[in-house]
N, C-alpha and C. Protein backbone atom coordinates (compact mmCIF):
# COMPACT_ATOMS: atom_id res chain seq x y z
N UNK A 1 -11.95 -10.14 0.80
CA UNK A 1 -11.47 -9.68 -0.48
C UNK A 1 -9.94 -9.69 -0.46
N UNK A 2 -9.41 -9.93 -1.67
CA UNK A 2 -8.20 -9.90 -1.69
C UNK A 2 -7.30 -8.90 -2.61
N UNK A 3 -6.04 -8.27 -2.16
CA UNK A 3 -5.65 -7.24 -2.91
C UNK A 3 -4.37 -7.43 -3.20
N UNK A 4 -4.06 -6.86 -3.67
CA UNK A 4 -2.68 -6.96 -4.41
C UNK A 4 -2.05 -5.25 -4.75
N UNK A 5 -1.03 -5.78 -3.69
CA UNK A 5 -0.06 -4.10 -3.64
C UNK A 5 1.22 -4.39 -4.05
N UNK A 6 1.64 -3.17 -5.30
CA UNK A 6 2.88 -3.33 -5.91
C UNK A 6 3.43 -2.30 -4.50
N UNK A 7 4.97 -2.81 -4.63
CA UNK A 7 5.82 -1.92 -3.75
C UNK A 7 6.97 -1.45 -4.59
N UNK A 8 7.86 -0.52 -3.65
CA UNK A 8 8.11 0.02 -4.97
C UNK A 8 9.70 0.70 -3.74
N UNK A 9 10.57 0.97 -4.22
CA UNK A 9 11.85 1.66 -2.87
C UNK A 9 12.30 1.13 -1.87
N UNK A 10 11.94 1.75 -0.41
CA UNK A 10 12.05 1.45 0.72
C UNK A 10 10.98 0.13 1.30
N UNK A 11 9.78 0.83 1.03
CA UNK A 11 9.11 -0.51 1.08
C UNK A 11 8.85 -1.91 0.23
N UNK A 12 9.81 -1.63 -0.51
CA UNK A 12 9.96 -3.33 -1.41
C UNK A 12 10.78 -4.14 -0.71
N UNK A 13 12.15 -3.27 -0.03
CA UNK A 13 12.97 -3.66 0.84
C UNK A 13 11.92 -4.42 2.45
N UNK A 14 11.63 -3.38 2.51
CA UNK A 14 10.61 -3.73 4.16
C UNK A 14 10.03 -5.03 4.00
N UNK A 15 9.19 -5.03 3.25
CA UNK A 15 8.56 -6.45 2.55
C UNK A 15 9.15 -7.22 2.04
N UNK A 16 10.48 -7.83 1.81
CA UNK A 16 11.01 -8.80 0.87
C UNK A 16 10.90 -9.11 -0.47
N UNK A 17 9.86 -8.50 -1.30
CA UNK A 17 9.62 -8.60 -2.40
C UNK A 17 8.87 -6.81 -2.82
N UNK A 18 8.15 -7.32 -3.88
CA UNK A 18 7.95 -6.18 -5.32
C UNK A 18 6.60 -6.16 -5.06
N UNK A 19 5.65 -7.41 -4.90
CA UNK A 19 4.42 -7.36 -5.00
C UNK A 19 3.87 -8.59 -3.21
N UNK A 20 3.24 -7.84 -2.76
CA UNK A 20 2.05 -9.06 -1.93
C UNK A 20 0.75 -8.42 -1.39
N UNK A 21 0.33 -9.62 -1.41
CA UNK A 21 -1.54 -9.99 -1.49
C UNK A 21 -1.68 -9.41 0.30
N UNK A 22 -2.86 -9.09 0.25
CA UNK A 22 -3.35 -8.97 1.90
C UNK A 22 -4.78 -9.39 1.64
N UNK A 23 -5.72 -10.44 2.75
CA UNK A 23 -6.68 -10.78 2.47
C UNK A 23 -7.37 -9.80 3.58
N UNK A 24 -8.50 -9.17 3.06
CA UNK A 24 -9.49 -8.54 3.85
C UNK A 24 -10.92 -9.27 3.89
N UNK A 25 -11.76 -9.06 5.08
CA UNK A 25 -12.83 -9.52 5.10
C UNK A 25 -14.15 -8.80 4.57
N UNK A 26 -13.47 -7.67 4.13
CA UNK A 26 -14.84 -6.53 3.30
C UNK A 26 -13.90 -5.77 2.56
N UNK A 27 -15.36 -5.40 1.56
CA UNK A 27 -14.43 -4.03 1.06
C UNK A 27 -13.85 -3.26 1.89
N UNK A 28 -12.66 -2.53 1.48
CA UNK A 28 -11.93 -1.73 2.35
C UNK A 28 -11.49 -0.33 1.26
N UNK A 29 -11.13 0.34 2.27
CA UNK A 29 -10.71 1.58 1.97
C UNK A 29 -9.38 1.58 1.82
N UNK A 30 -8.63 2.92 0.88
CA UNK A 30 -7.14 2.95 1.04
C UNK A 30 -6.62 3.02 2.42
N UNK A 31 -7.37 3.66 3.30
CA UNK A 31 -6.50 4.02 4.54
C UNK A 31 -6.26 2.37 5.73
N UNK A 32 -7.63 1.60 5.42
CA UNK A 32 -7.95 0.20 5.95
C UNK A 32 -6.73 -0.53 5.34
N UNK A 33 -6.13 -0.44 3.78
CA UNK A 33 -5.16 -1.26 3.36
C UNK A 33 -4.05 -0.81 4.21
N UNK A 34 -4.08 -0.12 4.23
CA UNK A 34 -2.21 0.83 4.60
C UNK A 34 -2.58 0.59 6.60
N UNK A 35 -3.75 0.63 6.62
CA UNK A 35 -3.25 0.23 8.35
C UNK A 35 -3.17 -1.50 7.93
N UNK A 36 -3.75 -2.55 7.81
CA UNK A 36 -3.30 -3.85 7.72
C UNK A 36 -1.86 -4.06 6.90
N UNK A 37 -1.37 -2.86 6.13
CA UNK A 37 0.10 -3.49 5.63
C UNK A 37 0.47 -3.19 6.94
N UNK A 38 0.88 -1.80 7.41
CA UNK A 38 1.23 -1.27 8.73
C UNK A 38 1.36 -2.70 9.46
N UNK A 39 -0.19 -2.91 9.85
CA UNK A 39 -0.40 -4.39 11.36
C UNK A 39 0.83 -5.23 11.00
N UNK A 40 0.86 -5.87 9.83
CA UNK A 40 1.51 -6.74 8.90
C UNK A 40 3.12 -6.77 8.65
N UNK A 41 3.71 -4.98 8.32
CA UNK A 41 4.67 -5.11 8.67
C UNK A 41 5.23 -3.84 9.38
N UNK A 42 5.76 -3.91 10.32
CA UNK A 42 5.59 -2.99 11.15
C UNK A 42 6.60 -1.76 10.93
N UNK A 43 7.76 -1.77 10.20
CA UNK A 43 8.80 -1.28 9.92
C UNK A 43 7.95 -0.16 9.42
N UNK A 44 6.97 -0.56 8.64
CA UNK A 44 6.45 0.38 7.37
C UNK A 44 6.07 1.64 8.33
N UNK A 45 5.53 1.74 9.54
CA UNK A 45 5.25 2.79 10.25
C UNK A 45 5.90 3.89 10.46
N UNK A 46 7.27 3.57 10.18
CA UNK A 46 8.59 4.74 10.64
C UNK A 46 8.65 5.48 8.87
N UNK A 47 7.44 5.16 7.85
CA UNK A 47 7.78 5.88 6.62
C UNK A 47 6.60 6.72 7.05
N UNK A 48 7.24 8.15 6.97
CA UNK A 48 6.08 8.98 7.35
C UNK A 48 5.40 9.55 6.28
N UNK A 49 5.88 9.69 4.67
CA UNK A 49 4.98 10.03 4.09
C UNK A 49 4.44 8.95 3.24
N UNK A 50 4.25 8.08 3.14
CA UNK A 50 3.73 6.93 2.52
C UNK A 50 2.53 7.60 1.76
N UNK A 51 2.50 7.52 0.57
CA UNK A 51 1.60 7.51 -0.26
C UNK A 51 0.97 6.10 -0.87
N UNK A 52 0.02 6.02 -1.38
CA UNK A 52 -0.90 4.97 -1.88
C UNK A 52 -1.28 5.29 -3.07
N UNK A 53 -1.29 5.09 -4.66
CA UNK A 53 -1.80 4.75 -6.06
C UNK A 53 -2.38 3.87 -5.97
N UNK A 54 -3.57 4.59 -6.82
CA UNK A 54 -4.88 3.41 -7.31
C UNK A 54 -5.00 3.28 -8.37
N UNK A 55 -4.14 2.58 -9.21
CA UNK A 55 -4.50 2.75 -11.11
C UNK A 55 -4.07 3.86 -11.37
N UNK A 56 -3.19 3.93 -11.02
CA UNK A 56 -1.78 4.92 -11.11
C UNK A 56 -2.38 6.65 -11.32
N UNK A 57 -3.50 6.49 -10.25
CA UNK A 57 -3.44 8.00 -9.54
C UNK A 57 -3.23 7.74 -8.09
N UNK A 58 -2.69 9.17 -7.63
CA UNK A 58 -2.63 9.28 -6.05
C UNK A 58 -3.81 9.29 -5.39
N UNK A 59 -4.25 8.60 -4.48
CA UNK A 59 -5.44 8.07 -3.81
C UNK A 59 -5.89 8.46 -2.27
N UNK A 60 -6.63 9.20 -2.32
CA UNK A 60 -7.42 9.86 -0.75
C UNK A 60 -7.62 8.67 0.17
N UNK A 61 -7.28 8.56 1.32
CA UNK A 61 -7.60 7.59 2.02
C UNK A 61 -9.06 6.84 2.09
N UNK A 62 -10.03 7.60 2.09
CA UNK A 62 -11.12 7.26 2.19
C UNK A 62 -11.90 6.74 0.55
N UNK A 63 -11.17 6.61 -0.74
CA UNK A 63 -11.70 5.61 -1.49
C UNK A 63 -11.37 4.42 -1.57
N UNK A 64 -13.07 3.96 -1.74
CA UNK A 64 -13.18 2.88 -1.71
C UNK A 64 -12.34 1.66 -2.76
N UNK A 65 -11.59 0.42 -2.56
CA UNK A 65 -11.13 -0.24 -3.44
C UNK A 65 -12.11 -1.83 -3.50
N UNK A 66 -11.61 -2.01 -5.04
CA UNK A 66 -11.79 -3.23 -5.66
C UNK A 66 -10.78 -3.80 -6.35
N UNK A 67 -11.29 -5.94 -6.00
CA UNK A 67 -9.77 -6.68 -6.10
C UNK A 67 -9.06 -6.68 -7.32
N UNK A 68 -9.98 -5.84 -8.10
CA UNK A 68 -9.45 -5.37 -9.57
C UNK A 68 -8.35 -4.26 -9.46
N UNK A 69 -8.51 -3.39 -8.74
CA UNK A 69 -7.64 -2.12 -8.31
C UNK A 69 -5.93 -2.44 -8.61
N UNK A 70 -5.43 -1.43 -9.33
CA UNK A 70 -4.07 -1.88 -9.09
C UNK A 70 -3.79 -0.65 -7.99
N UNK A 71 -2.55 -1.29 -7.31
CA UNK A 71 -2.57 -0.68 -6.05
C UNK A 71 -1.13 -0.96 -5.91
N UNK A 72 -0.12 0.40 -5.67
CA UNK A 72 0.78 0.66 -5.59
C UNK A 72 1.09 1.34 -4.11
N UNK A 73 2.38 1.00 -2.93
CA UNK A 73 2.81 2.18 -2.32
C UNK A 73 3.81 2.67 -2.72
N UNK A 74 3.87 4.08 -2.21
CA UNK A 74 4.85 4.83 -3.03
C UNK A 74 5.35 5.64 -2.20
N UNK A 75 7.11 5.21 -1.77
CA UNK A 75 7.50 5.82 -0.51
C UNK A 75 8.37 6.91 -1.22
N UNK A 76 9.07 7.76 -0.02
CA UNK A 76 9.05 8.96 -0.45
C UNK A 76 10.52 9.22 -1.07
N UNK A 77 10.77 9.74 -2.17
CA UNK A 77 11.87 10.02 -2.81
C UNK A 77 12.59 10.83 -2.67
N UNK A 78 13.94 10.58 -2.56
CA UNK A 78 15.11 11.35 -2.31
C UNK A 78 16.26 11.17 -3.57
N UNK A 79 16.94 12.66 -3.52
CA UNK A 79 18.07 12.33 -4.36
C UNK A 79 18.22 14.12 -4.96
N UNK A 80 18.87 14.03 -6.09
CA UNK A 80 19.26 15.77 -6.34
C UNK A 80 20.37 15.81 -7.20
């Protein structure tokens, strides 16, 4: 299956772009996406609160996604 994650801050930077695809071999879970971005790019590991949106709610690791899903990470914000 294939997915498609908007990025969004720090991790748009990490990744070179705004949006990329990761191909999985099954359905997967939020937490399954975020360890293969992780495998994928490794920088992303040193963001410790990394959040994940699914159709622009905040998303429990353990639901399930489809390649319909819009799927956002959402690193952590600073400023004041």
């Amino acid at each position: 299956m294939k997915y498609k994650i908007n990025l969004f801050g720090v991790t748009r930077d990490i990744v070179g772009s705004n949006i990329t695809e990761i191909q999985m071999s099954q359905t997967a879970d939020v937490q399954a996406i975020l360890g293969k971005l992780k495998a994928d790019f490794p920088k992303l590991q040193a963001i410790k609160s990394l959040l994940v949106a699914v159709n622009s709610e905040y998303a429990e690791s353990d639901l399930i996604l489809s390649e319909n899903d819009e799927i956002a990470l959402i690193p952590p914000v600073s400023g004041g």
